[in-house]
PDB file of N, CA and C in Angstrom:
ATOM      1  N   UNK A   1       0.134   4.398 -31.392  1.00  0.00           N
ATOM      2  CA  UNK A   1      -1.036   5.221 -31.221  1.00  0.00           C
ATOM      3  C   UNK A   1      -1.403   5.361 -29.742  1.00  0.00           C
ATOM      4  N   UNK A   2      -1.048   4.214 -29.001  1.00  0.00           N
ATOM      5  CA  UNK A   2      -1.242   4.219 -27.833  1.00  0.00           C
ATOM      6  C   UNK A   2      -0.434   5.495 -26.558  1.00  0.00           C
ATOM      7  N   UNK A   3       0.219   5.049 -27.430  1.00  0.00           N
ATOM      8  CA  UNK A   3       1.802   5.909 -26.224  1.00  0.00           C
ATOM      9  C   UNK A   3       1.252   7.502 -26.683  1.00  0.00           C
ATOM     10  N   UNK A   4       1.018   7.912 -28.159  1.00  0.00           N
ATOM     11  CA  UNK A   4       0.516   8.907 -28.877  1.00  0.00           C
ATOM     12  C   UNK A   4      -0.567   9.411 -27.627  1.00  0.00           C
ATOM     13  N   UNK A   5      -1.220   8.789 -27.465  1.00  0.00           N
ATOM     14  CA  UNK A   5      -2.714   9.704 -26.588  1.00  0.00           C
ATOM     15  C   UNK A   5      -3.039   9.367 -24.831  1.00  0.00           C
ATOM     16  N   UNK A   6      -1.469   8.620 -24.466  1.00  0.00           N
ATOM     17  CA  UNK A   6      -1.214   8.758 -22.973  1.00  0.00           C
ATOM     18  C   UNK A   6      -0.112   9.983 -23.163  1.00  0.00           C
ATOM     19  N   UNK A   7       0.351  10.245 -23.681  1.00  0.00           N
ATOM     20  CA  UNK A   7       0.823  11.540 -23.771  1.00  0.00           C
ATOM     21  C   UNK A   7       0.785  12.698 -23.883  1.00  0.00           C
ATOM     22  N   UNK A   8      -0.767  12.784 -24.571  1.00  0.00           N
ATOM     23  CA  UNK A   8      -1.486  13.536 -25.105  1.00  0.00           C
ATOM     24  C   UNK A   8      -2.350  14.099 -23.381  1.00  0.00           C
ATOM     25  N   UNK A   9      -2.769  12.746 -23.283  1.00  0.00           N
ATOM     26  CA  UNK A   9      -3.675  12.716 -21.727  1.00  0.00           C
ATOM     27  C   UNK A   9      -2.699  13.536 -20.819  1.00  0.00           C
ATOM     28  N   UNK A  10      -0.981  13.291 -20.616  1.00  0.00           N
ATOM     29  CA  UNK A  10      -0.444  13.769 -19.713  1.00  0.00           C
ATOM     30  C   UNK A  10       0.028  15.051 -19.787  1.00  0.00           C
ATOM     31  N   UNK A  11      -0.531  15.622 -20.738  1.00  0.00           N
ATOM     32  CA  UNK A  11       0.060  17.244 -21.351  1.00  0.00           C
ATOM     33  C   UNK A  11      -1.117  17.742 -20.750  1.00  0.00           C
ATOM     34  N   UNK A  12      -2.363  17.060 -21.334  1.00  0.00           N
ATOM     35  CA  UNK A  12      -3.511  18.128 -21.144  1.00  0.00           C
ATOM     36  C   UNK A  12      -3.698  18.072 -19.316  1.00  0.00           C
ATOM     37  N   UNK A  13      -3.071  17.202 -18.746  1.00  0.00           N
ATOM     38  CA  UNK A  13      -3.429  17.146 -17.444  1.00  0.00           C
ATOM     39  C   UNK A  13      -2.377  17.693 -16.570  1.00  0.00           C
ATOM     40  N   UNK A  14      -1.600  18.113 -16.754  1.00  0.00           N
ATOM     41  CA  UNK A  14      -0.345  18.857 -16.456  1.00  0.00           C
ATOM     42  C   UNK A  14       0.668  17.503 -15.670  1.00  0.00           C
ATOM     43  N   UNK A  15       0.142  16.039 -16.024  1.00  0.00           N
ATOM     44  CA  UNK A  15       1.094  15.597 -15.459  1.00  0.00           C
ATOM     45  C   UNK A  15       2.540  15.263 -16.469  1.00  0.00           C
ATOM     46  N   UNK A  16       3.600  15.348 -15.424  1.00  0.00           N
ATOM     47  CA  UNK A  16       5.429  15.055 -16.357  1.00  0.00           C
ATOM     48  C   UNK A  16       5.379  13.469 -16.442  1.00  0.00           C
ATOM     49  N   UNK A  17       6.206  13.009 -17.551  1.00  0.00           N
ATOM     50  CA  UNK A  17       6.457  11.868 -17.454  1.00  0.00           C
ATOM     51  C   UNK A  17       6.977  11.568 -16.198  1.00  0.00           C
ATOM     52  N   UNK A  18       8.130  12.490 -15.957  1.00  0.00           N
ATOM     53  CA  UNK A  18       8.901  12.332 -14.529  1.00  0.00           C
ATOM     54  C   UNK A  18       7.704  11.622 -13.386  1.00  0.00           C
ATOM     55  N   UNK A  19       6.453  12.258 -13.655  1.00  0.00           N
ATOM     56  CA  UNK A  19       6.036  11.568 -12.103  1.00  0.00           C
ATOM     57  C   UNK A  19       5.646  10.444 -12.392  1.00  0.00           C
ATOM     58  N   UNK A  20       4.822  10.435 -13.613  1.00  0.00           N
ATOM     59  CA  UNK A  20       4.306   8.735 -14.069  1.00  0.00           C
ATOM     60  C   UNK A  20       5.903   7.850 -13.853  1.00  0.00           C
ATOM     61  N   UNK A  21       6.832   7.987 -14.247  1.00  0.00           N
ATOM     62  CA  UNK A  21       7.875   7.000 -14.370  1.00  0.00           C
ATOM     63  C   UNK A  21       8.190   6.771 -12.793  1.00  0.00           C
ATOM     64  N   UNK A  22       7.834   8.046 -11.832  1.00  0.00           N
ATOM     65  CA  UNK A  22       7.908   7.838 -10.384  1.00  0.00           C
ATOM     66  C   UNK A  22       6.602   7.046  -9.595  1.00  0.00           C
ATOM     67  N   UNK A  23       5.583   6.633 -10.555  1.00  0.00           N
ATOM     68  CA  UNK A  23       4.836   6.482  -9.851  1.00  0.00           C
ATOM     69  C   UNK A  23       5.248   4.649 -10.322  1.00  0.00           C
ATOM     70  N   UNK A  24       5.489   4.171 -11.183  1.00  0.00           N
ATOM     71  CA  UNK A  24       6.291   2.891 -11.750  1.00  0.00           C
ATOM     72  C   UNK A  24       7.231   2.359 -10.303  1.00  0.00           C
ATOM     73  N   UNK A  25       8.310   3.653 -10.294  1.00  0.00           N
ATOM     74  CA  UNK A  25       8.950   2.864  -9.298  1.00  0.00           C
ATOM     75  C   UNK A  25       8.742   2.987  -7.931  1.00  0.00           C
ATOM     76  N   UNK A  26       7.453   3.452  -7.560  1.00  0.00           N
ATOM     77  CA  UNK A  26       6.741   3.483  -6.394  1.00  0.00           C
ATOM     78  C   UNK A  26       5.823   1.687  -6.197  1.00  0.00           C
ATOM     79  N   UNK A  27       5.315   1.713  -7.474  1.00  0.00           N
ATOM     80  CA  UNK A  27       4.648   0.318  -7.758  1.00  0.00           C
ATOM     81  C   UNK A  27       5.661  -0.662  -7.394  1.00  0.00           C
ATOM     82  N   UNK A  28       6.979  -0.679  -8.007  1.00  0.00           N
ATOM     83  CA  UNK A  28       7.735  -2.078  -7.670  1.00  0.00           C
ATOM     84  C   UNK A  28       8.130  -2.043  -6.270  1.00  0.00           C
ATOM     85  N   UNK A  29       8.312  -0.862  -5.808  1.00  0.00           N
ATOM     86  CA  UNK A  29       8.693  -0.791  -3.995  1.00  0.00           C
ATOM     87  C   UNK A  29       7.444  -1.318  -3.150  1.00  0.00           C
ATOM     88  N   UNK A  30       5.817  -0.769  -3.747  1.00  0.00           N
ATOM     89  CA  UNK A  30       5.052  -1.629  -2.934  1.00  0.00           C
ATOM     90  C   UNK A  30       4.856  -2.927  -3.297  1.00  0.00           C
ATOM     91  N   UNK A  31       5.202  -3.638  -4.750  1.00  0.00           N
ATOM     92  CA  UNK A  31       5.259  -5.112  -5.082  1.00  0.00           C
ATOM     93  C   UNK A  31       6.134  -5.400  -4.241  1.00  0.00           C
ATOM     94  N   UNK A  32       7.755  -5.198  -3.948  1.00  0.00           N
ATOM     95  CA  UNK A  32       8.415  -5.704  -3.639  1.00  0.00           C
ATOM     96  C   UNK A  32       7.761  -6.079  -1.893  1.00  0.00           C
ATOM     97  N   UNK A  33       7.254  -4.792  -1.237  1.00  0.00           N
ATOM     98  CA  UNK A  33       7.089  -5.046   0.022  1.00  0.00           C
ATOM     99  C   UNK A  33       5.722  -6.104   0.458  1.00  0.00           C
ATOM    100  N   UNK A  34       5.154  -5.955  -0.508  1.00  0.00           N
ATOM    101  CA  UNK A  34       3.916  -6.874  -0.513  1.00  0.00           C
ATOM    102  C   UNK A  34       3.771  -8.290  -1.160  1.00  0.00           C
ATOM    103  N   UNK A  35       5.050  -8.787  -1.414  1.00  0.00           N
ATOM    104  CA  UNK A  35       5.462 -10.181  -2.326  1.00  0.00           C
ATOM    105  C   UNK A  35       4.352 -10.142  -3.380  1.00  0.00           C
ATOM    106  N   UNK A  36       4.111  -9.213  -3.911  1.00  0.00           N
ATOM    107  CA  UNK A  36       3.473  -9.601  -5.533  1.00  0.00           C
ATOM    108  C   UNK A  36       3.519  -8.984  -6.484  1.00  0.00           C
ATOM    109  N   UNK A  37       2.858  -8.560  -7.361  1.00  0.00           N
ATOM    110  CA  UNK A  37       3.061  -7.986  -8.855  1.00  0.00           C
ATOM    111  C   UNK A  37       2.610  -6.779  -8.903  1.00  0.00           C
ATOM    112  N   UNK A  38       2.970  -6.108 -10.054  1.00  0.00           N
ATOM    113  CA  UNK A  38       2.224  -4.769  -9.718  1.00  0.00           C
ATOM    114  C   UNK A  38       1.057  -4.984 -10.729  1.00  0.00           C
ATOM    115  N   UNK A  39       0.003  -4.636 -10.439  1.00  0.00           N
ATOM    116  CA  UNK A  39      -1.260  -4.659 -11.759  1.00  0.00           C
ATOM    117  C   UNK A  39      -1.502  -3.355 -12.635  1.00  0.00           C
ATOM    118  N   UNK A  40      -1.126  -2.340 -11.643  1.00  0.00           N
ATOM    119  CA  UNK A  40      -2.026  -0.929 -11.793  1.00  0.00           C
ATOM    120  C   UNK A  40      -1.138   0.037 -11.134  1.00  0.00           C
ATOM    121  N   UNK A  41      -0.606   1.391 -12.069  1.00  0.00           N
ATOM    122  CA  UNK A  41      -0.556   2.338 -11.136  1.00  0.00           C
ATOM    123  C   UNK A  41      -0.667   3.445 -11.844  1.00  0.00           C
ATOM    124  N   UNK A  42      -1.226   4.599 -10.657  1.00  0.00           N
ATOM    125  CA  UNK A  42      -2.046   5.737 -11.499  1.00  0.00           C
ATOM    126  C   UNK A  42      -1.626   6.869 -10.497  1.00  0.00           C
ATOM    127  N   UNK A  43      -1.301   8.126 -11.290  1.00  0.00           N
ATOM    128  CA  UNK A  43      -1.032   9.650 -10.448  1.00  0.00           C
ATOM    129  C   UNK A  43      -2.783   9.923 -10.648  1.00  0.00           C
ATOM    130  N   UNK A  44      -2.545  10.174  -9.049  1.00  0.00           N
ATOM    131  CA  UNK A  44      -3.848  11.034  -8.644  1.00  0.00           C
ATOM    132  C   UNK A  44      -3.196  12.868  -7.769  1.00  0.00           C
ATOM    133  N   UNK A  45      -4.347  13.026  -7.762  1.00  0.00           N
ATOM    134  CA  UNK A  45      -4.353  14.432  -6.905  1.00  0.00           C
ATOM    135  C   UNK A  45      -5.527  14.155  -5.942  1.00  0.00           C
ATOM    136  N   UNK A  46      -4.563  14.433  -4.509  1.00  0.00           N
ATOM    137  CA  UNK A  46      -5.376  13.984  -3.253  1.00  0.00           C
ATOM    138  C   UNK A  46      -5.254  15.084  -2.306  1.00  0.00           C
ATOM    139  N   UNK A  47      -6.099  16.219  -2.181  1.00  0.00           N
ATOM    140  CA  UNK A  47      -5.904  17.133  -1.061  1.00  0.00           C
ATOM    141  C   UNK A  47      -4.788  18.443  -1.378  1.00  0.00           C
ATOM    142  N   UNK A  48      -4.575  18.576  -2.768  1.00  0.00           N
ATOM    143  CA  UNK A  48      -3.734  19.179  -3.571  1.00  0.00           C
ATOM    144  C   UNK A  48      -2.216  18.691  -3.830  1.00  0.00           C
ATOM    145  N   UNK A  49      -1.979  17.429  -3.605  1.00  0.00           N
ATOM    146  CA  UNK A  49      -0.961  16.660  -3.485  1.00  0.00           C
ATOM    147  C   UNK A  49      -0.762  15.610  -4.120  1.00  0.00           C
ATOM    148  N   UNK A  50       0.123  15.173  -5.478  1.00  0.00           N
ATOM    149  CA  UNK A  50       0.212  14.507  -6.267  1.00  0.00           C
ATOM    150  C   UNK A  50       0.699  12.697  -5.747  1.00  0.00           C
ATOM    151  N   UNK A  51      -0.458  11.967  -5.875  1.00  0.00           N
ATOM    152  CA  UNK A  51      -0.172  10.805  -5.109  1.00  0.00           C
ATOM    153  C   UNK A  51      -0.438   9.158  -5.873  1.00  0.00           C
ATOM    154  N   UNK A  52       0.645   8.271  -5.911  1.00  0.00           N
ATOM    155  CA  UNK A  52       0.922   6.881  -6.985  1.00  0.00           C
ATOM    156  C   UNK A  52      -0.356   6.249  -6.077  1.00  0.00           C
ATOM    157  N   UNK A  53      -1.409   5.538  -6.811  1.00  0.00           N
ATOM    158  CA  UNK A  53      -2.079   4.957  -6.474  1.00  0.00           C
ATOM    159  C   UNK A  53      -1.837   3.462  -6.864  1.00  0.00           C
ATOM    160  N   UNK A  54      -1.290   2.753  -6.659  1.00  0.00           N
ATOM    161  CA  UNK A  54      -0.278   1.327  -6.989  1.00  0.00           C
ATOM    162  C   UNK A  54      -1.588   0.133  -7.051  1.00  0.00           C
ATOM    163  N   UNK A  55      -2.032  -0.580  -7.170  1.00  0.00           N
ATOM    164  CA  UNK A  55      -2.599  -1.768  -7.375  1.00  0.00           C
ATOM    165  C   UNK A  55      -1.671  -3.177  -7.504  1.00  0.00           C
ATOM    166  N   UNK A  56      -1.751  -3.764  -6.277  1.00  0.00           N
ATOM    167  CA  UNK A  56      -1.135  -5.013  -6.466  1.00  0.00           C
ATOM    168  C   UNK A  56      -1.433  -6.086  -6.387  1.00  0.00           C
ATOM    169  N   UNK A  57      -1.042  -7.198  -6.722  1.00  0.00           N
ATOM    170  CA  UNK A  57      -1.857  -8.724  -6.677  1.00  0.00           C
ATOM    171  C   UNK A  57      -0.774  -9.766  -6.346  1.00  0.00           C
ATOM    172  N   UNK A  58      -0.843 -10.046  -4.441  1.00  0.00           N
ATOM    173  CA  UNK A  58      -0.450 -10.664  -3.936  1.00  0.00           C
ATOM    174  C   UNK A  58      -0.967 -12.359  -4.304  1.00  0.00           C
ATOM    175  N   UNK A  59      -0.277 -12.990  -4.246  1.00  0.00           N
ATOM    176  CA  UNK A  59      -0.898 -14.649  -4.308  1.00  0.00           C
ATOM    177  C   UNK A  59      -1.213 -14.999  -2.440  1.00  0.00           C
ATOM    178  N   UNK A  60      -2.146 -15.646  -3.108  1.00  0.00           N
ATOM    179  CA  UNK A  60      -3.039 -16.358  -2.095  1.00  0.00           C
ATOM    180  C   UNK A  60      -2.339 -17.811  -1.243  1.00  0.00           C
ATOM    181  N   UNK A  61      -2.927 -17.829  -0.317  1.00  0.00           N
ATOM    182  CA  UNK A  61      -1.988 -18.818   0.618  1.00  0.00           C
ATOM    183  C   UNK A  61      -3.061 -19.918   0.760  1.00  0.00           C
ATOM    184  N   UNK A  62      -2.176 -21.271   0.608  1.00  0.00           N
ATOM    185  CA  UNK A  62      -2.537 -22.403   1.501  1.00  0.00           C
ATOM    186  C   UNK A  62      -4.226 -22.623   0.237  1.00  0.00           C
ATOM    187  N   UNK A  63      -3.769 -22.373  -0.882  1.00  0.00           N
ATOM    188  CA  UNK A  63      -5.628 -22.425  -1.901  1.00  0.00           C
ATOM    189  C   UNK A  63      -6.107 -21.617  -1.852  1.00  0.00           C
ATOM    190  N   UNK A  64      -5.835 -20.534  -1.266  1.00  0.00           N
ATOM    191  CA  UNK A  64      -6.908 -19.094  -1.295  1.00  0.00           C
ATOM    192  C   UNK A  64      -6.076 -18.444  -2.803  1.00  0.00           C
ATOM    193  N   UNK A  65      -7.472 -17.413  -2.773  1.00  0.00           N
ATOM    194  CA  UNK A  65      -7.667 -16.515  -4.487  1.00  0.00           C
ATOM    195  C   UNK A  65      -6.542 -15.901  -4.048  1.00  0.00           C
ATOM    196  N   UNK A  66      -6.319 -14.954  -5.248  1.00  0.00           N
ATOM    197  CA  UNK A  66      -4.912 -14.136  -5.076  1.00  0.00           C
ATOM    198  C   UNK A  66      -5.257 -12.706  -4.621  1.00  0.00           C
ATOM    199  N   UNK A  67      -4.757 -12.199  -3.662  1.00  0.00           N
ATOM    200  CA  UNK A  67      -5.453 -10.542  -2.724  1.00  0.00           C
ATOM    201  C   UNK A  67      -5.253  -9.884  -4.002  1.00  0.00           C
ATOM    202  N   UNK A  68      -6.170  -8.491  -4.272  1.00  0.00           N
ATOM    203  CA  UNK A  68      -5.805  -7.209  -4.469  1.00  0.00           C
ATOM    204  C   UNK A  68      -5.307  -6.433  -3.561  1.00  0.00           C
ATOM    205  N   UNK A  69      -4.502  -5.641  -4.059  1.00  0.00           N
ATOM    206  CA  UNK A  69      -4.231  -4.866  -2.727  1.00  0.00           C
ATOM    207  C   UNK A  69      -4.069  -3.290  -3.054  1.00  0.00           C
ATOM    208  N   UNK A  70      -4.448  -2.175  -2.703  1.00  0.00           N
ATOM    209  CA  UNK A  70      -3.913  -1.351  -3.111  1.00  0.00           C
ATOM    210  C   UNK A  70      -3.353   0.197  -2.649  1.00  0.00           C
ATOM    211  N   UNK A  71      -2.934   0.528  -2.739  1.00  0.00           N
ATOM    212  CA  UNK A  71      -1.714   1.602  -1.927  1.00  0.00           C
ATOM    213  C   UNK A  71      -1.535   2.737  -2.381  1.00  0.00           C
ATOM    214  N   UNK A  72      -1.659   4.188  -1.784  1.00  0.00           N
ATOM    215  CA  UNK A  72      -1.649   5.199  -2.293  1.00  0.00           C
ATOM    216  C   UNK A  72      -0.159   5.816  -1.364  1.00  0.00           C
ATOM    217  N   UNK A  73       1.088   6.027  -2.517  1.00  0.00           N
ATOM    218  CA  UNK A  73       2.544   6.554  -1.676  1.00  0.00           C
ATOM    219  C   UNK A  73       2.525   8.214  -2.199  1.00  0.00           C
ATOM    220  N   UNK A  74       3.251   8.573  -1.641  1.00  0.00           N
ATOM    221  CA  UNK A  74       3.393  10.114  -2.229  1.00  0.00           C
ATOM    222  C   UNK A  74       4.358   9.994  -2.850  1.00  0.00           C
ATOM    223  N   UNK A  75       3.702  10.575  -4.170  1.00  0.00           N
ATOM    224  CA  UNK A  75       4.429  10.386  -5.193  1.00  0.00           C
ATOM    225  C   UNK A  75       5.997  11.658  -5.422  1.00  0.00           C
ATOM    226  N   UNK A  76       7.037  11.643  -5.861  1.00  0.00           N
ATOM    227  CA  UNK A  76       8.100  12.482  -5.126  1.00  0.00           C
ATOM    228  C   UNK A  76       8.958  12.628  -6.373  1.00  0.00           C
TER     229      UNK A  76
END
């Protein structure tokens, strides 16, 4: 049901799977560059330009909390 009405969401919004699945492997390129996980990632439209808004969650150093971090790539 789930997959049913993110699909639904990405028809009525004119976005392709193609970019969501690009915006996935935009997320693991900024996990990878930022040593952490990916939490979150979302196609936006920024200035008429379709852009991965990535959310990541670096671990924390030396006892500190774990960063959010988050990154907007052009999505391609």
């Amino acid at each position: 049901m789930k997959s049913i009405a993110l699909l639904l969401i990405f028809c009525l919004t004119g976005v392709t799977t193609a970019k969501a699945a690009d915006c996935g492997a935009a997320g693991q390129r900024v996990a990878e560059e930022q040593s952490g996980a990916v939490a979150k990632t979302e196609l936006q439209t920024k200035d008429g330009q379709p852009v991965c808004v990535v959310v990541v969650i670096v671990p924390g150093r030396n006892g500190e909390k774990p960063r959010r971090v988050e990154v907007a790539v052009p999505a391609n």
